[in-house]
Protein backbone atom coordinates (compact mmCIF):
# COMPACT_ATOMS: atom_id res chain seq x y z
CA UNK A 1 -206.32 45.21 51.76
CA UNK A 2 -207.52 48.08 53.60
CA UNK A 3 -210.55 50.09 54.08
CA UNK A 4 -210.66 53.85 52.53
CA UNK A 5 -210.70 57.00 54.77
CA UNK A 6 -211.91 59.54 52.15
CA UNK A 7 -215.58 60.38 51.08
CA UNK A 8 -216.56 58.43 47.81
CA UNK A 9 -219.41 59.91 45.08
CA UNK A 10 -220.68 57.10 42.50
CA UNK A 11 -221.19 58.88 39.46
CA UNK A 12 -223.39 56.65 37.24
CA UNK A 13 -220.80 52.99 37.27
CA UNK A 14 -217.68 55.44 38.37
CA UNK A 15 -217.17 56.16 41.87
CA UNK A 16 -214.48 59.19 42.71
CA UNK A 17 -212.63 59.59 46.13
CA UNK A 18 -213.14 63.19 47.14
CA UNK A 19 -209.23 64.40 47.16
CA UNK A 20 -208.13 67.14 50.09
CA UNK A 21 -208.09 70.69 48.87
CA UNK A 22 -210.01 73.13 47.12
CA UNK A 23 -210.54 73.64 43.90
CA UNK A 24 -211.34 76.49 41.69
CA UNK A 25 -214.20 77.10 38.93
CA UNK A 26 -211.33 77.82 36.09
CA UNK A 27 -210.01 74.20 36.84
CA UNK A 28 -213.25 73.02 34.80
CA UNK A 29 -212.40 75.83 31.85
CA UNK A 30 -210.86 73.42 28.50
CA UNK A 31 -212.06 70.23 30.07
CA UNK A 32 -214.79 68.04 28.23
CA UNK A 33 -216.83 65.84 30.50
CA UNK A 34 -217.76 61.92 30.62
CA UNK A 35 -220.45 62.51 32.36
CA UNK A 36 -222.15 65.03 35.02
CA UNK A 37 -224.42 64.33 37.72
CA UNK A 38 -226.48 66.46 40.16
CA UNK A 39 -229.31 65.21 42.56
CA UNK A 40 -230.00 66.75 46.47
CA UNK A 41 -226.62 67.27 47.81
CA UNK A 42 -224.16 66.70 45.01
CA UNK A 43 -222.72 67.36 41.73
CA UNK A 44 -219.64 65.43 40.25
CA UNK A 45 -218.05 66.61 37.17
CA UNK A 46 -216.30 63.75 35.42
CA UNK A 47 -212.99 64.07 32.36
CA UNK A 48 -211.65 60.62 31.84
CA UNK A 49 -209.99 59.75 35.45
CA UNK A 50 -210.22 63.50 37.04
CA UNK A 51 -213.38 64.37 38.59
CA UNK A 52 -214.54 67.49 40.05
CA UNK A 53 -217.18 67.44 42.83
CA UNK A 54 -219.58 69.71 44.04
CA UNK A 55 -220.34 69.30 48.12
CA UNK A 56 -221.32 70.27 51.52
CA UNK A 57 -219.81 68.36 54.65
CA UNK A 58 -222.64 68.22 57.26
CA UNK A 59 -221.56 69.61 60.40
CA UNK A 60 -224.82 69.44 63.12
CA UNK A 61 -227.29 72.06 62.28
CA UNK A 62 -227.20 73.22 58.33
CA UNK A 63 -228.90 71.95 55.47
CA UNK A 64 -227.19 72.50 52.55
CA UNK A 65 -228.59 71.78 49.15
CA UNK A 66 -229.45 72.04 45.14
CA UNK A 67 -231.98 74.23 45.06
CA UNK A 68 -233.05 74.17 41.18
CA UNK A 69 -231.47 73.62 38.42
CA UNK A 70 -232.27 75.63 35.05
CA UNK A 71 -231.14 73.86 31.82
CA UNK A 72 -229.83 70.29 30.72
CA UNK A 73 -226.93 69.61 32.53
CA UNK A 74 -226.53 66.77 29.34
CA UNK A 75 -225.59 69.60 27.73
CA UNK A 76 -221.73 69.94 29.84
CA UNK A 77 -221.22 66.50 28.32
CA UNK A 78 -219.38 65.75 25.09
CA UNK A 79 -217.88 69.47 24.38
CA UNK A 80 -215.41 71.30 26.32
CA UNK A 81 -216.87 73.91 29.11
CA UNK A 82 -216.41 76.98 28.38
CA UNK A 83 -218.08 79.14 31.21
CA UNK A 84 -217.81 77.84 34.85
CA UNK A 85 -218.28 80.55 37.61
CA UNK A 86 -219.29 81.36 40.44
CA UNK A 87 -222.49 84.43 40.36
CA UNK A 88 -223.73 87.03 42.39
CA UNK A 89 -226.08 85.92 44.73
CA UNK A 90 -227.44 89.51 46.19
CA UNK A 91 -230.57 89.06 44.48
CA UNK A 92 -231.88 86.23 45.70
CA UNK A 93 -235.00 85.29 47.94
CA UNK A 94 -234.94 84.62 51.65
CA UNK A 95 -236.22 81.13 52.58
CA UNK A 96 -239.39 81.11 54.93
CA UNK A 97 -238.08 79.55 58.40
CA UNK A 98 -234.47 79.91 58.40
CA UNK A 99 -232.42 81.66 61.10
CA UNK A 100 -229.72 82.03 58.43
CA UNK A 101 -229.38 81.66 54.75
CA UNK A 102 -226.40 81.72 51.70
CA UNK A 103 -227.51 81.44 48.32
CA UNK A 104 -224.74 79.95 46.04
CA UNK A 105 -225.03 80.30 42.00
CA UNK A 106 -222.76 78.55 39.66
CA UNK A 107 -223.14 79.42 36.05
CA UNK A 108 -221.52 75.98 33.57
CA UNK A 109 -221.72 76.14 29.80
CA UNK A 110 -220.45 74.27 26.60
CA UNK A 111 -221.76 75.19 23.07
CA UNK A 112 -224.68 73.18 23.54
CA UNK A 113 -225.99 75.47 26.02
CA UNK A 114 -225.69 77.15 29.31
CA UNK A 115 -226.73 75.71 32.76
CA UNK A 116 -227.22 77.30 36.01
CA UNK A 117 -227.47 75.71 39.81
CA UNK A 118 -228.47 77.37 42.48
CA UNK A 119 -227.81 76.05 45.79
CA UNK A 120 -228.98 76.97 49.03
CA UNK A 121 -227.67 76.47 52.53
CA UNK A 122 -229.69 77.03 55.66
CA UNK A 123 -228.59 76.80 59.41
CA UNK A 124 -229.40 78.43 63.16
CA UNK A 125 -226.54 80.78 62.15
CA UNK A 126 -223.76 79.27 63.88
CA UNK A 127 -222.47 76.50 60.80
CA UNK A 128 -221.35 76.65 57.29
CA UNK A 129 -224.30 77.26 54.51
CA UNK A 130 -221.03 77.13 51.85
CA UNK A 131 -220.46 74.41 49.07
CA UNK A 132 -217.28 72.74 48.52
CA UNK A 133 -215.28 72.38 45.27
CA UNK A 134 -212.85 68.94 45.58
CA UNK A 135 -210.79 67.69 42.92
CA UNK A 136 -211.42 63.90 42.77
CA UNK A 137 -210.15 60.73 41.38
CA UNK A 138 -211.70 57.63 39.65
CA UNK A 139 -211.31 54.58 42.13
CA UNK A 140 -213.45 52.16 40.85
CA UNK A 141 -215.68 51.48 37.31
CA UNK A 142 -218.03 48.91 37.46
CA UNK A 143 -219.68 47.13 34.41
CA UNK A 144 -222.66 44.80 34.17
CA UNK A 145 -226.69 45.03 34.30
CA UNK A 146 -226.00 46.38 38.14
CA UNK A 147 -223.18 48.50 37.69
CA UNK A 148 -224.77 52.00 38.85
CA UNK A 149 -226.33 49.82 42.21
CA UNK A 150 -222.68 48.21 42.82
CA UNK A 151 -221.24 52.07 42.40
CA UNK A 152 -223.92 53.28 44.91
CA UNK A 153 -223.40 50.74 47.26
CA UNK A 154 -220.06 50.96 47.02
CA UNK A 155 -219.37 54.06 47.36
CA UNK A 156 -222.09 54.86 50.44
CA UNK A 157 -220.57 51.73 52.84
CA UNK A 158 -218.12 53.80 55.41
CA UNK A 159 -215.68 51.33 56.83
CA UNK A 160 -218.81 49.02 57.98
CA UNK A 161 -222.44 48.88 58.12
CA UNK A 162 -225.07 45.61 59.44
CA UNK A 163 -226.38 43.68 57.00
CA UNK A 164 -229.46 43.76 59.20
CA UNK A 165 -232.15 46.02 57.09
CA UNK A 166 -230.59 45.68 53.55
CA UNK A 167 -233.34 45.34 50.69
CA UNK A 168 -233.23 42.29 48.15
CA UNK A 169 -231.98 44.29 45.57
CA UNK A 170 -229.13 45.70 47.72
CA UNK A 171 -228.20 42.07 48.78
CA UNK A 172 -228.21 40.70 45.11
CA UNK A 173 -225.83 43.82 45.24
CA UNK A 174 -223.93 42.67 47.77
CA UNK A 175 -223.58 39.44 46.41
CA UNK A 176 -221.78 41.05 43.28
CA UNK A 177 -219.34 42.70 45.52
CA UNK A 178 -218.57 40.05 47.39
CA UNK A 179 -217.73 37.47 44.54
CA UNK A 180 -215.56 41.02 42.48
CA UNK A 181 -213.80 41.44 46.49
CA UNK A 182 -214.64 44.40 47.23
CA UNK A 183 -216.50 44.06 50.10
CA UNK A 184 -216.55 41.35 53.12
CA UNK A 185 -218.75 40.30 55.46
CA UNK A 186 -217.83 40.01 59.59
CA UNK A 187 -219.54 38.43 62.12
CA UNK A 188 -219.01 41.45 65.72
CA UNK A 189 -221.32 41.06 68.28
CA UNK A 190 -223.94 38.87 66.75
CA UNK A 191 -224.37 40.57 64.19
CA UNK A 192 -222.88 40.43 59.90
CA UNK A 193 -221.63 43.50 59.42
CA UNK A 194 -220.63 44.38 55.74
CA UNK A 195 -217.22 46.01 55.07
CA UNK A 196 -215.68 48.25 51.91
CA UNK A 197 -212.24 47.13 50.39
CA UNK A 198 -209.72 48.50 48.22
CA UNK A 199 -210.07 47.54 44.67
CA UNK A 200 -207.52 44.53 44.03
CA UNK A 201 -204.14 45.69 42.69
């Protein structure tokens, strides 16, 4: 088994593997949703195993973000979307404190209603304020009581983190992981140090 090179999203139990490439608004048109998910820096669009995710790759010094959100993005779930684009942004506010600014608004909606995101990126003018579209694929669904916590955990470890610091409930987590292999644990330096695997063939 190896350990996996690509960024990973957990999307409720599902975690996606960020693919390379862009994609474009009108690859959502058609498509209806398992789920979709938005918190600070992220918003994953999921259709059975394809997945769609909204991002920013830090660089040094940008902030890059969901600003606000106006309607139920429960509503993109369950009927095929039938608006996603990308809208003018000339009318928006400047941010108090920032050296540079880009709003970014994307416009979703199904016939249960319409939702809007706004984003906002901020930096000292010399990085990216831009959001990424990435096509994605499913890599991994867990199941059980602590299925989203395994996804999370999952998905956040980066070839290998201590296990110096982790909470009780991440450890219970870990625990799971451990006995479903997809983790393992490594003694370096002193120190355990907790690994990601491949899910077993």
């Amino acid at each position: 088994m190896r350990a996996y090179n690509k960024p990973m999203v957990a999307v409720g139990n599902v975690v996606v593997q960020i693919e390379n490439g862009i994609a474009t608004m009108a690859e959502l048109l058609g498509h209806t949703m398992d789920d979709v998910e938005a918190d600070g820096d992220t918003m994953v669009f999921l259709s059975g195993e394809q997945a769609w995710v909204f991002f920013h790759e830090d660089d040094c010094c940008e902030s890059v973000g969901i600003e606000d959100i106006v309607g139920d993005v429960a509503d993109l779930v369950g009927s095929p979307i039938l608006r996603s684009e990308e809208a003018d942004s000339s009318d928006a506010p400047e941010p108090q404190g920032a050296d540079s600014y880009t709003w970014t608004y994307y416009k979703f909606a199904t016939v249960k209603g319409d939702v809007d995101v706004r984003w906002l990126g901020t930096s000292n003018g010399y990085y990216s304020e831009a959001v990424t579209m990435s096509q994605a694929k499913v890599v991994r669904r867990f199941s059980g009581p602590m299925a989203s916590q395994a996804a999370r955990l999952w998905a956040c470890l980066n070839y290998a983190v201590p296990m110096r610091g982790r909470t009780e409930d991440e450890l219970v987590t870990v625990d799971l992981l451990l006995e479903q292999g997809l983790v393992k644990i490594k003694e370096r330096d002193g120190e355990r140090i907790l690994y990601r695997l491949t899910p077993p063939l």
